[in-house]
Protein backbone atom coordinates (compact mmCIF):
# COMPACT_ATOMS: atom_id res chain seq x y z
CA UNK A 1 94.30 -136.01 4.38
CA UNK A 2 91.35 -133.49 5.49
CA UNK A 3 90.77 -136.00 8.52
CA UNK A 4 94.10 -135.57 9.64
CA UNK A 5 94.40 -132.29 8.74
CA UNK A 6 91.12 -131.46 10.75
CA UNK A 7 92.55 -133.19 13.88
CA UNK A 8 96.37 -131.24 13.41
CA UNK A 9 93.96 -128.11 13.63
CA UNK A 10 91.78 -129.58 16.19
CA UNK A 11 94.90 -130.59 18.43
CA UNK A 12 96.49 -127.10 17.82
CA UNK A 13 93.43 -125.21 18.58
CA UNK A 14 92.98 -127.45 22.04
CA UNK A 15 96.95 -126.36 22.88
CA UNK A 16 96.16 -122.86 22.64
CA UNK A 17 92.90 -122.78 24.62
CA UNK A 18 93.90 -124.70 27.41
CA UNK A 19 96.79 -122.78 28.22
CA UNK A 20 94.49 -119.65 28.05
CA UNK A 21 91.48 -120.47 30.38
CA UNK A 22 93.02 -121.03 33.87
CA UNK A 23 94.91 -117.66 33.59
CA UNK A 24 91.87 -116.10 34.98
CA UNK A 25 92.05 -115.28 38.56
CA UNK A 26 87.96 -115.63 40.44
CA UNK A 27 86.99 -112.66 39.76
CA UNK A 28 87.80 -112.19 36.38
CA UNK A 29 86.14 -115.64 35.86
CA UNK A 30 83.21 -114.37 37.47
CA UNK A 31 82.77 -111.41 35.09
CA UNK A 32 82.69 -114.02 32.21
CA UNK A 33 80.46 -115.81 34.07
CA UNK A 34 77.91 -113.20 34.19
CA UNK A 35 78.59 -111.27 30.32
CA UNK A 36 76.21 -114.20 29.39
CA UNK A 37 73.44 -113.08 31.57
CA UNK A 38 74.07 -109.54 30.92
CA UNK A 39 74.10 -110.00 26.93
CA UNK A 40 70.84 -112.65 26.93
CA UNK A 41 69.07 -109.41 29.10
CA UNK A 42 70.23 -106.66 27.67
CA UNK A 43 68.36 -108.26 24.39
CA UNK A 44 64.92 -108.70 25.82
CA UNK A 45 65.17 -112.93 26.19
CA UNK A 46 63.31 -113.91 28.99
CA UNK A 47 65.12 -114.19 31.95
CA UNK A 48 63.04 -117.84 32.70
CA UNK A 49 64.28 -119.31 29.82
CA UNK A 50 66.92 -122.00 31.20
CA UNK A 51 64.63 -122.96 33.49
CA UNK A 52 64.13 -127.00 33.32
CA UNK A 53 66.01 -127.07 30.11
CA UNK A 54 68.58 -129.26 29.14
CA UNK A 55 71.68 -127.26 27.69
CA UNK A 56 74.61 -127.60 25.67
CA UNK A 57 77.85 -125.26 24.94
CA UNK A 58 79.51 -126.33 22.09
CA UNK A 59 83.08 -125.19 22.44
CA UNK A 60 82.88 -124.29 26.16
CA UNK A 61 86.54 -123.26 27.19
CA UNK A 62 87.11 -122.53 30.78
CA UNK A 63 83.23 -123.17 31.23
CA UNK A 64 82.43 -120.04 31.57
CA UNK A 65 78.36 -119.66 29.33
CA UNK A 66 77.88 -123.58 30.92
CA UNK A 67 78.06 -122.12 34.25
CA UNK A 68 76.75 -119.39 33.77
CA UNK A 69 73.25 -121.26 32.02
CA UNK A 70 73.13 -123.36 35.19
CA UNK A 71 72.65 -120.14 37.32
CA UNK A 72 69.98 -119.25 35.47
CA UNK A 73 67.94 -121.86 36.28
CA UNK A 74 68.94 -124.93 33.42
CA UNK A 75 67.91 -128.43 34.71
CA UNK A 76 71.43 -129.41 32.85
CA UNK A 77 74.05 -128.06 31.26
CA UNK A 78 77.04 -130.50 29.55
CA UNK A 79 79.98 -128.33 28.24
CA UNK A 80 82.54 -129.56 25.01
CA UNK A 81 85.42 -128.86 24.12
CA UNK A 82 88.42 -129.86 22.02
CA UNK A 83 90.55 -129.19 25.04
CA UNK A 84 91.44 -131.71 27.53
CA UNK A 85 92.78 -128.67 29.07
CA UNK A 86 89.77 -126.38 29.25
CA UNK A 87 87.35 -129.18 29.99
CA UNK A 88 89.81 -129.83 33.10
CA UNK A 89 89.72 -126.15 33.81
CA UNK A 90 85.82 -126.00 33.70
CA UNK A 91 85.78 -128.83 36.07
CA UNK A 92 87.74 -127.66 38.49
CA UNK A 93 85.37 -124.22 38.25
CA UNK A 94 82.47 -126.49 38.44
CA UNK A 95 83.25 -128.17 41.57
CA UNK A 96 84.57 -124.94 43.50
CA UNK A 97 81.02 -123.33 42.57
CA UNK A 98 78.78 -126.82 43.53
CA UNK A 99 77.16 -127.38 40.51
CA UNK A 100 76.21 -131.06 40.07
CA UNK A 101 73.64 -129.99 37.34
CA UNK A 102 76.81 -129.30 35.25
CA UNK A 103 79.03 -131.79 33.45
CA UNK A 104 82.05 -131.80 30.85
CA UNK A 105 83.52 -133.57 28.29
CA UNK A 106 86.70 -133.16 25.78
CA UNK A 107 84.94 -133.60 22.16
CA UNK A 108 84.67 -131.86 19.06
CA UNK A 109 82.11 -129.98 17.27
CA UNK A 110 82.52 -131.95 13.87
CA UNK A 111 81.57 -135.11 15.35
CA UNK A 112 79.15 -134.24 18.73
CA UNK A 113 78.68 -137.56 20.92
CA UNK A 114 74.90 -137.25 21.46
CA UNK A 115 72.14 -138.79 20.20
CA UNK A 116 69.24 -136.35 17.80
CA UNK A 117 67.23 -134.27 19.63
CA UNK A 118 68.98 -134.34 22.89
CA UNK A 119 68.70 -130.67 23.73
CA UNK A 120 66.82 -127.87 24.20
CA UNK A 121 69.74 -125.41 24.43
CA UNK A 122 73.02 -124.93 22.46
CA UNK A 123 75.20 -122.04 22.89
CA UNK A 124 78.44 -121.56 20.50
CA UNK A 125 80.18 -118.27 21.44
CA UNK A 126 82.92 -117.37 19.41
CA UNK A 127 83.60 -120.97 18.15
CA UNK A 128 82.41 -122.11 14.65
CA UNK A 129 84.56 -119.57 13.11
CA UNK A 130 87.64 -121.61 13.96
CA UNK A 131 86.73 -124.98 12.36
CA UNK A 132 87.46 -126.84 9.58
CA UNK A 133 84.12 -127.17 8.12
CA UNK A 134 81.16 -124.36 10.15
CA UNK A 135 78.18 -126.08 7.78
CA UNK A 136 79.53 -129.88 9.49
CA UNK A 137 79.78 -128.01 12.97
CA UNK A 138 76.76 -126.27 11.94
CA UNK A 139 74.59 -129.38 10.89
CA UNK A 140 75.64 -131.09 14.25
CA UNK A 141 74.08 -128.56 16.34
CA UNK A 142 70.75 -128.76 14.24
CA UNK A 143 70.86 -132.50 14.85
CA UNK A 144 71.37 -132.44 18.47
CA UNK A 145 68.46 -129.90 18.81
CA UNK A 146 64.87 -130.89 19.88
CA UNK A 147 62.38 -129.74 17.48
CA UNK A 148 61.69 -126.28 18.66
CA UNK A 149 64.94 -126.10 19.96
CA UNK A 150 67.40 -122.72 19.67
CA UNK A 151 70.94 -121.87 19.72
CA UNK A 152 72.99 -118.96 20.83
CA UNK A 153 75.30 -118.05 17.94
CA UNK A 154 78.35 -115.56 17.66
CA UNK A 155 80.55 -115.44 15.01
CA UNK A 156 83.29 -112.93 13.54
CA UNK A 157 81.62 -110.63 11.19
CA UNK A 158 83.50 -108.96 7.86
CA UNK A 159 84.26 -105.34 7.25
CA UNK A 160 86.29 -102.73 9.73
CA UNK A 161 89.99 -102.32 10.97
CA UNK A 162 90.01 -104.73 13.29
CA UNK A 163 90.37 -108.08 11.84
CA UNK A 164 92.49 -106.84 8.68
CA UNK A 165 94.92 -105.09 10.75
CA UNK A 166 94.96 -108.39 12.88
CA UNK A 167 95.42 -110.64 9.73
CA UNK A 168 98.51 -108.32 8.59
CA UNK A 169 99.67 -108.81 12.95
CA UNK A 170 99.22 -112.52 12.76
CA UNK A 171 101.78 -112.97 9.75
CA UNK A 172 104.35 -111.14 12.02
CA UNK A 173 103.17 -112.58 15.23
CA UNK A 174 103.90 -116.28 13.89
CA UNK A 175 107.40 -115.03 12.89
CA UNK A 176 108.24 -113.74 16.53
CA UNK A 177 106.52 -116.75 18.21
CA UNK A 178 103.82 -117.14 20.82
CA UNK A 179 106.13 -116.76 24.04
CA UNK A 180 107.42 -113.35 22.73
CA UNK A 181 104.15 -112.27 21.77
CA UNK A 182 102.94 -113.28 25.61
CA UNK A 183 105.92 -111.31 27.08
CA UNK A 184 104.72 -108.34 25.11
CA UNK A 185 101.38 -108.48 26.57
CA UNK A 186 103.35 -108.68 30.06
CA UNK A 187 105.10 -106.08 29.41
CA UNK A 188 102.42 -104.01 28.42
CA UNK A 189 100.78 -104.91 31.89
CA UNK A 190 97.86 -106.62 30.13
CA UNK A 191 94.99 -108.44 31.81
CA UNK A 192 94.31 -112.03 31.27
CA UNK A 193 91.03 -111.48 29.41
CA UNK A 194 93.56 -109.20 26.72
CA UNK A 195 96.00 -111.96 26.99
CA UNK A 196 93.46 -114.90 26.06
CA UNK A 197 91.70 -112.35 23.17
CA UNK A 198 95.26 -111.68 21.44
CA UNK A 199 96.54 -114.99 21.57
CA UNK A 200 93.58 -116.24 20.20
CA UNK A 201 93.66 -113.67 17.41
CA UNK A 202 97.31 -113.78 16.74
CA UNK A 203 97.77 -117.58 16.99
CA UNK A 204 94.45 -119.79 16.41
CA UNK A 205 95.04 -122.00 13.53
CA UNK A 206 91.72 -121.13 11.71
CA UNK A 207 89.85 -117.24 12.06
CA UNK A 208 87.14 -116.83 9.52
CA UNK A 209 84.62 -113.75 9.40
CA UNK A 210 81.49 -113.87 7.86
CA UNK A 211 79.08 -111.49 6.00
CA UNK A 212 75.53 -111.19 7.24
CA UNK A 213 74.42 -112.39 4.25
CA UNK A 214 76.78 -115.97 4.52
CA UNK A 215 75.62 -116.30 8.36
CA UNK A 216 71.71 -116.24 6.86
CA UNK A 217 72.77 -118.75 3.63
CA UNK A 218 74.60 -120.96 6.38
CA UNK A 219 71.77 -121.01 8.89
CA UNK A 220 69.44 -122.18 5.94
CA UNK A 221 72.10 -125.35 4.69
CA UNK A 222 72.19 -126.13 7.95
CA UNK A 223 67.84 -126.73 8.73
CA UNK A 224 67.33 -123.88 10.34
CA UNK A 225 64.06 -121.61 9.93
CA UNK A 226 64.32 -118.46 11.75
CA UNK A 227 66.71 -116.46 13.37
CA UNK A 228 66.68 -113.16 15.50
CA UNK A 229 69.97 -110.67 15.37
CA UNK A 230 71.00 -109.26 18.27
CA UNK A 231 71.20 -105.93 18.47
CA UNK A 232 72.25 -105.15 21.82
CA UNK A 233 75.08 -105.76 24.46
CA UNK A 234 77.80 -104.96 22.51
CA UNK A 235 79.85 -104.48 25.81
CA UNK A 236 83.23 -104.45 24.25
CA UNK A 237 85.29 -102.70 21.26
CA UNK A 238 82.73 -103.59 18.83
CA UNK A 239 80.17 -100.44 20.88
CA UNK A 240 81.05 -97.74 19.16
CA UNK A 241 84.21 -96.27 16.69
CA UNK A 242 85.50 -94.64 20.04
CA UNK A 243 86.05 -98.33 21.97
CA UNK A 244 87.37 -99.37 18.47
CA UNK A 245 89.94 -96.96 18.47
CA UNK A 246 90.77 -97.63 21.85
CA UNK A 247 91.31 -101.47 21.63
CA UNK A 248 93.55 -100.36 18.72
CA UNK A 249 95.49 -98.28 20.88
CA UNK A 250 96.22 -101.33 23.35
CA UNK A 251 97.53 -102.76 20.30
CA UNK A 252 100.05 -100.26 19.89
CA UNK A 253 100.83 -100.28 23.35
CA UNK A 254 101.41 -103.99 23.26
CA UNK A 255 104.49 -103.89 20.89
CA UNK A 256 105.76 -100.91 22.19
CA UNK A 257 105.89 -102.44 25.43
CA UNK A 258 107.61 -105.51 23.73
CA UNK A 259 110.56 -103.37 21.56
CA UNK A 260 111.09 -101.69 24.87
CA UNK A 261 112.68 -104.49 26.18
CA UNK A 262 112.87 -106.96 23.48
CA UNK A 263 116.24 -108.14 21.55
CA UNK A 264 117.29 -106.20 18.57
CA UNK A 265 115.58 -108.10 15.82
CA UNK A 266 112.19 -108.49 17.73
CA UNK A 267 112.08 -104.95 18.89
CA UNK A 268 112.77 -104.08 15.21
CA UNK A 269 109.83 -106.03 14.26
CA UNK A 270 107.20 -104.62 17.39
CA UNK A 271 108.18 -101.35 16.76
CA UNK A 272 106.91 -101.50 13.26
CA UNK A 273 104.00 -103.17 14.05
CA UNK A 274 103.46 -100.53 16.56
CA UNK A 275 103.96 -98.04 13.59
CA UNK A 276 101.11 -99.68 11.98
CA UNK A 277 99.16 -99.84 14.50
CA UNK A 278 99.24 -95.72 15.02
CA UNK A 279 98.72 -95.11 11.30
CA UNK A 280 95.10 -97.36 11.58
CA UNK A 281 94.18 -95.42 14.69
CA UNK A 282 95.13 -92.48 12.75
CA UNK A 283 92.95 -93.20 9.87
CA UNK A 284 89.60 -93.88 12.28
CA UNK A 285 90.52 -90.70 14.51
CA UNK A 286 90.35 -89.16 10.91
CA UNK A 287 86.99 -90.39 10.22
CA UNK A 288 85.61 -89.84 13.53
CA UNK A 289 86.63 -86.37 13.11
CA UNK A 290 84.39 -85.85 9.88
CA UNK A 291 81.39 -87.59 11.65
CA UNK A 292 81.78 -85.00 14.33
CA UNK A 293 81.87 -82.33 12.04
CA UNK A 294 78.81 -83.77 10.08
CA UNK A 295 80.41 -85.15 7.15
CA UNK A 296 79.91 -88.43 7.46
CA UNK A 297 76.56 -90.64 9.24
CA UNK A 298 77.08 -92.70 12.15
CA UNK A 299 76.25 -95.69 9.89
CA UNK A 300 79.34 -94.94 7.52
CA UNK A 301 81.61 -94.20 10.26
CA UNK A 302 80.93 -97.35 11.99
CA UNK A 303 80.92 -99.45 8.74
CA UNK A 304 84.40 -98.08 7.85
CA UNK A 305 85.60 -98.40 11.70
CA UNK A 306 83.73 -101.67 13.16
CA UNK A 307 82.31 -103.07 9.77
CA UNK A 308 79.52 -105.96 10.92
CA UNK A 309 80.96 -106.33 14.57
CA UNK A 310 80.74 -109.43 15.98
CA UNK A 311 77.38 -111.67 14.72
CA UNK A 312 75.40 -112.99 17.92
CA UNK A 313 71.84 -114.83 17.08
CA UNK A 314 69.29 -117.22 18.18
CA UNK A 315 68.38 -119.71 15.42
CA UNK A 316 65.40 -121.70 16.15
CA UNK A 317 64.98 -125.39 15.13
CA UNK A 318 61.79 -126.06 13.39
């Protein structure tokens, strides 16, 4: 039973993605490319890093980090994924941008197809937290690792508006179905960066968030001896309470987009959730008002508003 329910959740998973990825016109693909570079900088890791190394990304999507590890000098990259979509999609990127240091393959993170040791790079961005089991997928990496070894690691972290409010929109959101959900974002004139990041939320069969503390205990199970926390590049709503807010108010825009032009019992539905929406965004405009006015610290206002933000690490094999 958990074998087949890990591959109903695998398969699922795989549908969503790869119907995500190859939504993104060039130059919105090239942005992604280069948040990786911009996020590995922007935390002091030296900019030589990739060079001659042999690289993984676990859970690679469109290909995006694997590309974007080859251009910074890796000897090889090889990207996974559970979607035979995706790891089309990052082919076709790969072979309109030349790289032959750069191959793919459809598997999952459970079970990886390599032998110990094999690398001297992993990334997984934004993945483990939608498996069955993070200490298997977690465990894997550690055995595919060199001695010495490090992976890049972000994961959802607990606390602030944004994934509770999400959890009570993903209840509704599986009662009005994916394609109405996508016309919302339509209507709403959305991107298709917003598009893949609300889909994801709204219809991923697993999203998990984890304490600081749990990422630490899991990082030990899994053989790992040190870590460092990143600290900087936040580039999105995690920043500050302000982009919070803001993100929050695209939400509300969403399904009021949608009930504009939705049927009666949808639009009855978006315009509530747009209702909820406001009355969050009125609660952190609240608290950002008594920071301002000295009442609260920065630290309080963005553990109420953004809680731990998203986790991103390098964990170092010993």
């Amino acid at each position: 039973m958990v074998i087949t329910m890990r591959y109903a959740v695998e398969e699922r998973t795989g549908r969503l993605f790869g119907d995500l990825w190859h939504r993104y016109d060039d130059e919105q693909f090239e942005q992604s490319v280069e948040l990786f570079g911009a996020r590995w900088r922007a935390n002091g890791e030296d900019e030589d890093f990739f060079r001659g190394k042999d690289c993984l990304d676990a859970g690679c999507g469109g290909g995006r980090f694997t590309l974007a590890m080859a251009q910074m000098g890796a000897a090889s990259v090889t990207g996974v994924d559970v979607s035979g979509e995706g790891v089309a999609e990052a082919e076709r990127r790969r072979q309109a941008m030349g790289m032959s240091q750069v191959h793919f393959r459809q598997a999952s993170l459970l079970d990886l197809p390599f032998p110990d040791a094999s690398f001297d790079f992993v990334c997984c961005s934004g993945v483990l937290h939608h498996t069955v089991s993070i200490e298997r997928s977690l465990s894997e990496i550690h055995r595919v690792l060199s001695p010495g070894g490090s992976v890049y690691l972000l994961v959802y972290g607990a606390g602030g508006l944004y994934w509770p409010l999400n959890l009570v929109m993903r209840s509704f959101a599986q009662h009005l179905g994916a394609d109405e959900v996508d016309r919302c974002i339509g209507a709403a004139g959305l991107p298709a960066n917003k598009r893949r990041t609300i889909l994801d939320d709204l219809f991923v069969p697993i999203l998990e968030t984890y304490s600081w503390d749990r990422v630490e205990a899991l990082l030990r199970h899994a053989g790992f001896e040190k870590w460092r926390r990143w600290k900087a590049g936040q580039f999105d709503h995690e920043s500050s309470a302000d982009a919070l807010v803001a993100e929050l108010r695209l939400r509300t825009a969403l399904w009021n987009a949608g009930a504009a032009s939705a049927g009666l019992d949808a639009a009855d539905v978006e315009r509530h959730l747009a209702l909820i929406c406001e009355h969050v965004v009125g609660a952190a405009m609240s608290l950002l008002g008594q920071h301002k006015r000295g009442r609260i610290s920065a630290d309080a206002l963005r553990a109420a508003v953004i809680g731990d933000g998203h986790h991103r690490l390098v964990a170092t094999r010993g």
